[in-house]
Protein backbone atom coordinates (compact mmCIF):
# COMPACT_ATOMS: atom_id res chain seq x y z
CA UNK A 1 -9.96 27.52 -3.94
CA UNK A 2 -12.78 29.39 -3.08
CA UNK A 3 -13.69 30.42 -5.93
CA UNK A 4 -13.25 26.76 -7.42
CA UNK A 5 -15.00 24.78 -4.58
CA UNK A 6 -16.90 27.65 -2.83
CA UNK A 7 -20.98 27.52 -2.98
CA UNK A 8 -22.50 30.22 -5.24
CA UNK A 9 -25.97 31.43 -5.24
CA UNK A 10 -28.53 28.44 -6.77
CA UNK A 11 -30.60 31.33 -8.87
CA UNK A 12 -29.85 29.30 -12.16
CA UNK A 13 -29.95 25.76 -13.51
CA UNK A 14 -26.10 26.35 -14.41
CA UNK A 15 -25.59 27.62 -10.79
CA UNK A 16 -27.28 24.35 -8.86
CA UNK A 17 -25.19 22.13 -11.78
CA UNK A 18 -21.70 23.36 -10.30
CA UNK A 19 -22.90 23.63 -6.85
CA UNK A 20 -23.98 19.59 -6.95
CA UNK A 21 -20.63 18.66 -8.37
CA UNK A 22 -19.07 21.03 -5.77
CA UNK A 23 -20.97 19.15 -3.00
CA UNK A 24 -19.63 15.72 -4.89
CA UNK A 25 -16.00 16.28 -4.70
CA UNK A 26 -15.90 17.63 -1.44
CA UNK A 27 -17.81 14.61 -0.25
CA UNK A 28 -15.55 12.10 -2.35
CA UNK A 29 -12.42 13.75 -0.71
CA UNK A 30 -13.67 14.58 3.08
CA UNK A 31 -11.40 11.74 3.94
CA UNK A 32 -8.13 12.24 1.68
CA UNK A 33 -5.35 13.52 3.39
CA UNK A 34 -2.29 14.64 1.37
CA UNK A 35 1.31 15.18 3.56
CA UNK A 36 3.90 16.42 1.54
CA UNK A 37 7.01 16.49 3.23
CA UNK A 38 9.95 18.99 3.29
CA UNK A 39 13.34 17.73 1.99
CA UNK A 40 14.90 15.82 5.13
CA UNK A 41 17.79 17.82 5.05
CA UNK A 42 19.05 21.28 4.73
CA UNK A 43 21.53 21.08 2.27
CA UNK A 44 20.61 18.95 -1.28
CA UNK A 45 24.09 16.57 -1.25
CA UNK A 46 23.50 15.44 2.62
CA UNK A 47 20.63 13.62 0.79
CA UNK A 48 23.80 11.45 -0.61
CA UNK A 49 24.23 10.32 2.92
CA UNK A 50 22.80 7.97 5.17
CA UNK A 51 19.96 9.79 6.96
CA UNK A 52 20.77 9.96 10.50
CA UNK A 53 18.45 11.66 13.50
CA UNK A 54 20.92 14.22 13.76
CA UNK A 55 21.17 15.93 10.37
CA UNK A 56 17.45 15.91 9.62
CA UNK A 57 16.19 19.22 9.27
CA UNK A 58 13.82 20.06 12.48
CA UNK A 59 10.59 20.94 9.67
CA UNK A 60 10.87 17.20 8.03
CA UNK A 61 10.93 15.91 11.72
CA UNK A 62 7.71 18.08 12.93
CA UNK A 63 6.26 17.16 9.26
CA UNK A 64 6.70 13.49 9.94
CA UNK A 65 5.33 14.28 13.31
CA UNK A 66 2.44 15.78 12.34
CA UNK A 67 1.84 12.30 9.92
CA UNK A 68 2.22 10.13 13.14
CA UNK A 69 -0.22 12.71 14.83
CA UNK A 70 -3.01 11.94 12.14
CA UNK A 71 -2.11 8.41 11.70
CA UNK A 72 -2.90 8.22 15.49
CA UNK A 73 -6.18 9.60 15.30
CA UNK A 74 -7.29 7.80 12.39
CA UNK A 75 -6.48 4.74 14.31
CA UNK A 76 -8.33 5.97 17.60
CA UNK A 77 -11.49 7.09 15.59
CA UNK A 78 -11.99 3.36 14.34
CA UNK A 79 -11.93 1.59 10.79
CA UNK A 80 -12.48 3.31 7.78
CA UNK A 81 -15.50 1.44 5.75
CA UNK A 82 -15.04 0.46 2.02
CA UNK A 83 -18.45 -1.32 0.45
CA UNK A 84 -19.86 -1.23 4.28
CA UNK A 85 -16.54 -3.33 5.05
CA UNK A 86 -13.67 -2.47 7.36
CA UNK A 87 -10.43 -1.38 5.38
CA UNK A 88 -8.09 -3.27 6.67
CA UNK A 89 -4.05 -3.91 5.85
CA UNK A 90 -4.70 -7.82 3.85
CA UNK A 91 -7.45 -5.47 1.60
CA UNK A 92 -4.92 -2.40 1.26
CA UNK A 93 -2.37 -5.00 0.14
CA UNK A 94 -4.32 -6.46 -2.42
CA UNK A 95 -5.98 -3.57 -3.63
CA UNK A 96 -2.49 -1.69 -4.10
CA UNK A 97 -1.11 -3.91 -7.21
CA UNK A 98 -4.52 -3.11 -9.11
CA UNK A 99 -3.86 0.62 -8.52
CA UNK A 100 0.18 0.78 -8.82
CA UNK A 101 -1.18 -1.18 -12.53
CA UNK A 102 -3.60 1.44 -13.51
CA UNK A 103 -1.37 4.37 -13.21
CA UNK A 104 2.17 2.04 -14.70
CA UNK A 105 -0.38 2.09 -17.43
CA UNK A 106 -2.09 5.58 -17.21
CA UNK A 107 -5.25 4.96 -16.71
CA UNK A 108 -7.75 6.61 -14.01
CA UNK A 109 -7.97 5.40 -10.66
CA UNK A 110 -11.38 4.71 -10.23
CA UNK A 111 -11.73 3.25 -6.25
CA UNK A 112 -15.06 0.63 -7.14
CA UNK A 113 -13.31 -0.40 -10.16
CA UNK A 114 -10.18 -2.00 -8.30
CA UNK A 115 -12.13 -3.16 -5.77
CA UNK A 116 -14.14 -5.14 -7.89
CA UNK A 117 -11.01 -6.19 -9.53
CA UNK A 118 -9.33 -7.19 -6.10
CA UNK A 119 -12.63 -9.35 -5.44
CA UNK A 120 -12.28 -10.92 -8.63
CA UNK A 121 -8.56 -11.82 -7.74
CA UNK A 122 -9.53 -13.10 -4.66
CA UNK A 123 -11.76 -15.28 -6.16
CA UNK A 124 -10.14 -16.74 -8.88
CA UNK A 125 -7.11 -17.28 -6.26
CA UNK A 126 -10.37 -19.32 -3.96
CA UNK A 127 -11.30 -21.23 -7.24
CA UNK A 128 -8.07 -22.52 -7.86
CA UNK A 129 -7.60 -23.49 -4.52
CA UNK A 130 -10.49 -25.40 -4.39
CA UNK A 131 -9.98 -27.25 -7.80
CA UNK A 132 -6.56 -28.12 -6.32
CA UNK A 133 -8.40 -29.43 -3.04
CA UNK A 134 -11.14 -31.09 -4.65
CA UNK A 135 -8.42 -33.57 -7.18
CA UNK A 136 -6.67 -34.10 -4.22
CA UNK A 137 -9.96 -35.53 -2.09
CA UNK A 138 -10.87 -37.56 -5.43
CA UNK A 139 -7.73 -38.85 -6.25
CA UNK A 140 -7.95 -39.96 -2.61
CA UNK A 141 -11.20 -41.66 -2.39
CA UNK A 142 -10.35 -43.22 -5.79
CA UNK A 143 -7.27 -45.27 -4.37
C-alpha cells in the first residue's frame, strides 16, 4: 500500500504526475468505508440453518458491532453532502437502481453520472405528473 499510495519525492515531472493522482484517490475515498464480515458461523453447514443469537460466531457479532459503532458516528457527525445537498435515504433509494443497472450491465460506476441520471428520473416522474394534473384541471374547467 505504501508503496502504491505513499508520497514520493516531487524531483520529476513523472514524480508530481503520480503524486497528484495519489492525492486524488485518497481524496475520492476519505469517506468509503469497506466492512467485510467473517462467516456468521463456525462451521460452513450451520449456514444451512436459521441463524440464531446463539450459534453466531463471537468475531461476526463484534464485526457487526463494530458496523453499528461506525454507523453511529456517521450519524452523530451529521449528513454527508452530495452536489452541496444532504444524502439522505429517498436520494439513496433512487440513486441505488441506476447503480445496481450499471454494474447488471458492467459498466463503471461513475457517482455524478447516476446522479444526474436520478435527477433526470425525478424529473421526468414531475413531468408526467404534471401533464396528468394539468388534463385533469382542463378537462375540468371545460365541463
Amino acid at each position: 500500500e505504501k508503496q502504491l499510495l505513499g508520497i514520493e519525492t516531487e524531483d520529476k515531472e513523472d514524480s508530481i504526475r503520480r503524486n497528484t493522482v495519489r492525492r486524488q484517490l485518497m481524496k475520492a475515498f476519505e469517506s468509503v468505508t469497506i466492512c467485510l464480515l467473517p462467516l456468521p458461523v463456525e462451521k460452513t453447514k450451520d449456514m444451512k440453518k436459521v441463524l440464531t443469537n446463539d450459534i453466531l460466531s463471537s468475531e461476526f457479532n463484534d464485526a457487526v458491532n463494530e458496523v453499528r459503532q461506525g454507523i453511529c458516528e456517521q450519524l452523530v457527525s451529521g449528513p454527508r453532502l452530495w452536489s452541496n445537498k444532504p444524502l439522505t435515504g429517498p436520494k439513496i433509494s433512487k440513486l441505488v437502481p441506476y447503480i445496481a443497472d450499471a454494474l447488471n450491465e458492467g459498466k463503471q460506476v461513475l457517482p455524478c453520472s447516476a446522479f444526474q441520471s436520478m435527477i433526470r428520473g425525478e424529473l421526468s416522474t414531475l413531468k408526467s405528473e404534471s401533464e396528468v394534473a394539468l388534463k385533469s384541471f382542463l378537462t375540468k374547467t371545460r365541463e
